[in-house]
C-alpha atoms as a PDB file:
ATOM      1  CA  UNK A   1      29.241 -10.945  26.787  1.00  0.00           C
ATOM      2  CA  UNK A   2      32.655 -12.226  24.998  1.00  0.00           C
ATOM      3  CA  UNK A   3      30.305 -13.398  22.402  1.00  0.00           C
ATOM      4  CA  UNK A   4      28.664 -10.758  21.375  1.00  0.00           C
ATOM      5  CA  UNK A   5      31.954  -8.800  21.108  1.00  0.00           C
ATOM      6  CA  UNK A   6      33.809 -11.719  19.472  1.00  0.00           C
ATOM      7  CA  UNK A   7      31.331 -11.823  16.969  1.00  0.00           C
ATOM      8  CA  UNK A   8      31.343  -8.574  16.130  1.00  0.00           C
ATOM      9  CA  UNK A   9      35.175  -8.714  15.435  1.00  0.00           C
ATOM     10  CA  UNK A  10      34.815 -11.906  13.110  1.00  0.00           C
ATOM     11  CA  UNK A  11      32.035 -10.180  11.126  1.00  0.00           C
ATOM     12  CA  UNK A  12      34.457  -7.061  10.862  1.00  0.00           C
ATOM     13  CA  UNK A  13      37.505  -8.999   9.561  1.00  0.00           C
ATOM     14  CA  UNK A  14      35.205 -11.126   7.082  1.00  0.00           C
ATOM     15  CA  UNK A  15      34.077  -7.564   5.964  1.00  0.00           C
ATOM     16  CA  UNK A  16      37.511  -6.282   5.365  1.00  0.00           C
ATOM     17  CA  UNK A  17      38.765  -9.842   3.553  1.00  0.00           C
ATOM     18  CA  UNK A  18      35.520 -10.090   0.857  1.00  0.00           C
ATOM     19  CA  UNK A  19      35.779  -6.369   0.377  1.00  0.00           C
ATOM     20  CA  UNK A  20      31.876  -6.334   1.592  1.00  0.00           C
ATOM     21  CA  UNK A  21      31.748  -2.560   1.506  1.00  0.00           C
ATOM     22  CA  UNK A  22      33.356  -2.479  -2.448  1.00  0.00           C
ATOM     23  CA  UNK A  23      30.990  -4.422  -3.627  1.00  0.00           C
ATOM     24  CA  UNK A  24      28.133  -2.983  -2.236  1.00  0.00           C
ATOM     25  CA  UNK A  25      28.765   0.216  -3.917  1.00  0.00           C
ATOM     26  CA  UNK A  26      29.435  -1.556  -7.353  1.00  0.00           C
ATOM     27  CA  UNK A  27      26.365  -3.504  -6.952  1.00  0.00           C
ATOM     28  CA  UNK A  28      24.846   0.252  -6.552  1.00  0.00           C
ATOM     29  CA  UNK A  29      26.090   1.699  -9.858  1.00  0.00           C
ATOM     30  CA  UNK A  30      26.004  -1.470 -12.202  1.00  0.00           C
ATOM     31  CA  UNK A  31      21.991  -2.277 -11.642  1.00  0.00           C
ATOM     32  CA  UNK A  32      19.965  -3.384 -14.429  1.00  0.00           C
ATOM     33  CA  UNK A  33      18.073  -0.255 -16.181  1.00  0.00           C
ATOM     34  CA  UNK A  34      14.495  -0.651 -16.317  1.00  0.00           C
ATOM     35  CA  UNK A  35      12.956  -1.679 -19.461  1.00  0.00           C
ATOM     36  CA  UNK A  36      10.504   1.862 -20.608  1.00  0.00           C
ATOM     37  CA  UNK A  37       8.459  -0.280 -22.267  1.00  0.00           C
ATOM     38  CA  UNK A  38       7.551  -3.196 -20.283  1.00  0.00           C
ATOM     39  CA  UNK A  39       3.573  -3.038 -18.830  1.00  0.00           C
ATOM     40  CA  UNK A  40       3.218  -3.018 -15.529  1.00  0.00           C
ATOM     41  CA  UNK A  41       1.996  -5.672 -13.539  1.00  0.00           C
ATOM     42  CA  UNK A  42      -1.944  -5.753 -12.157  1.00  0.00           C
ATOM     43  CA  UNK A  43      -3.209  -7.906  -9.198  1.00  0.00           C
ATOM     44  CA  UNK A  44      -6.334  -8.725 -10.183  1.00  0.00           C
ATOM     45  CA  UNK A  45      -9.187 -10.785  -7.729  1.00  0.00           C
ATOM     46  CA  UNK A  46     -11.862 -12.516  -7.527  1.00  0.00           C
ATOM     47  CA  UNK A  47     -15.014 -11.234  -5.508  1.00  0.00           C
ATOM     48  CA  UNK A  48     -18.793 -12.141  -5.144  1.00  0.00           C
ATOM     49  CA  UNK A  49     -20.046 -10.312  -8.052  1.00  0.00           C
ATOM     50  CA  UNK A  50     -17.016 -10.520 -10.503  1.00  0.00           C
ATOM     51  CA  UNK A  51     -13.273  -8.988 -10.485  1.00  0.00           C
ATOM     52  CA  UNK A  52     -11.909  -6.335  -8.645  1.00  0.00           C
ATOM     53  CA  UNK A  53      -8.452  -4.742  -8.944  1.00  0.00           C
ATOM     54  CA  UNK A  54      -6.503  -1.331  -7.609  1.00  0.00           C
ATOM     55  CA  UNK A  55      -5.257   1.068  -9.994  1.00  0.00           C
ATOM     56  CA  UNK A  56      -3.281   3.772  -9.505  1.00  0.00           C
ATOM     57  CA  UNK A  57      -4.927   4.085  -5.953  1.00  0.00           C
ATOM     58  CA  UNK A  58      -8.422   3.409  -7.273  1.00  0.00           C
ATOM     59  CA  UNK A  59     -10.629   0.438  -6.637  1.00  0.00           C
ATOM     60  CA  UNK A  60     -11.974  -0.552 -10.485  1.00  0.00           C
ATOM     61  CA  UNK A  61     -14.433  -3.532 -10.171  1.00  0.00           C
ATOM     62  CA  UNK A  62     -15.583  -5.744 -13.716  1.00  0.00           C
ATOM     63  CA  UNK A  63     -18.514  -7.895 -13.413  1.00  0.00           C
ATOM     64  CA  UNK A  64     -16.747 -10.515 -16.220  1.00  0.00           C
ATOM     65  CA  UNK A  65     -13.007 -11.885 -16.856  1.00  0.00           C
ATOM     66  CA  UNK A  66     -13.716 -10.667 -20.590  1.00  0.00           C
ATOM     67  CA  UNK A  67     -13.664  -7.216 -19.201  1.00  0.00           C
ATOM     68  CA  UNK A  68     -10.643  -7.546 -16.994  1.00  0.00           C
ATOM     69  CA  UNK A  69      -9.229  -8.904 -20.445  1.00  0.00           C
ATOM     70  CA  UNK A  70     -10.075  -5.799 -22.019  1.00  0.00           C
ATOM     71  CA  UNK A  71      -9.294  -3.027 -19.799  1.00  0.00           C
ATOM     72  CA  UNK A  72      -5.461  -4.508 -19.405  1.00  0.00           C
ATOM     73  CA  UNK A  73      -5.123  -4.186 -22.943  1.00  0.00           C
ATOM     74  CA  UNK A  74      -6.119  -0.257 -22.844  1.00  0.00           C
ATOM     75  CA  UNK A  75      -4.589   0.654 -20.291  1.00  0.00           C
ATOM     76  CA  UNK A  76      -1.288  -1.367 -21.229  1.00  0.00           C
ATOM     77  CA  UNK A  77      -0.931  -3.532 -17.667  1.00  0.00           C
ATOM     78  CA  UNK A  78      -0.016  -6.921 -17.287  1.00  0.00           C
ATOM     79  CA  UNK A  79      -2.832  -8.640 -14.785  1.00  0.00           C
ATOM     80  CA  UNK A  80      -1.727 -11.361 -12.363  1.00  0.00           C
ATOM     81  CA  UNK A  81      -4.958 -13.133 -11.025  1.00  0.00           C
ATOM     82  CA  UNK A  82      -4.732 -14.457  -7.583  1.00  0.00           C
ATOM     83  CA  UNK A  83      -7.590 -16.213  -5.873  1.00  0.00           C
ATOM     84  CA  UNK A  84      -9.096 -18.331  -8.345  1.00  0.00           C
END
């Protein structure tokens, strides 16, 4: 059980000598803004009769990849196809 307690103690005093808990807290306050007007992202996939995706916690199928195509521009997403 000397292990467990030496290692403890080592992960303590390499804590306290890279100032661990400093730079968490900068880290905190000096994160990148989000960008307002970037779309969001999509995932958009393939099924048996066409495309399928989940918006906003609703199921939206499109029978072509025109449509898909279409939709992203009105409504201002960026799709990412997987499954193709």
């Amino acid at each position: 059980m000397k292990t467990g307690s030496g290692m403890h103690t080592v992960r303590e005093r390499v804590r306290e000598l890279l100032h661990l808990d400093a730079l968490k807290g900068h880290a905190r306050t000096e994160a990148a803004p989000a960008v307002p007007d970037a779309p969001q992202w999509v995932i958009v996939y393939r099924t048996a009769t066409g495309f399928c995706c989940v918006y906003r916690d609703e199921a939206i199928g499109f029978h072509e990849l025109v449509d898909v195509q279409l939709w992203a521009e009105e409504m201002d997403v960026q799709p990412y196809f997987i499954g193709q």
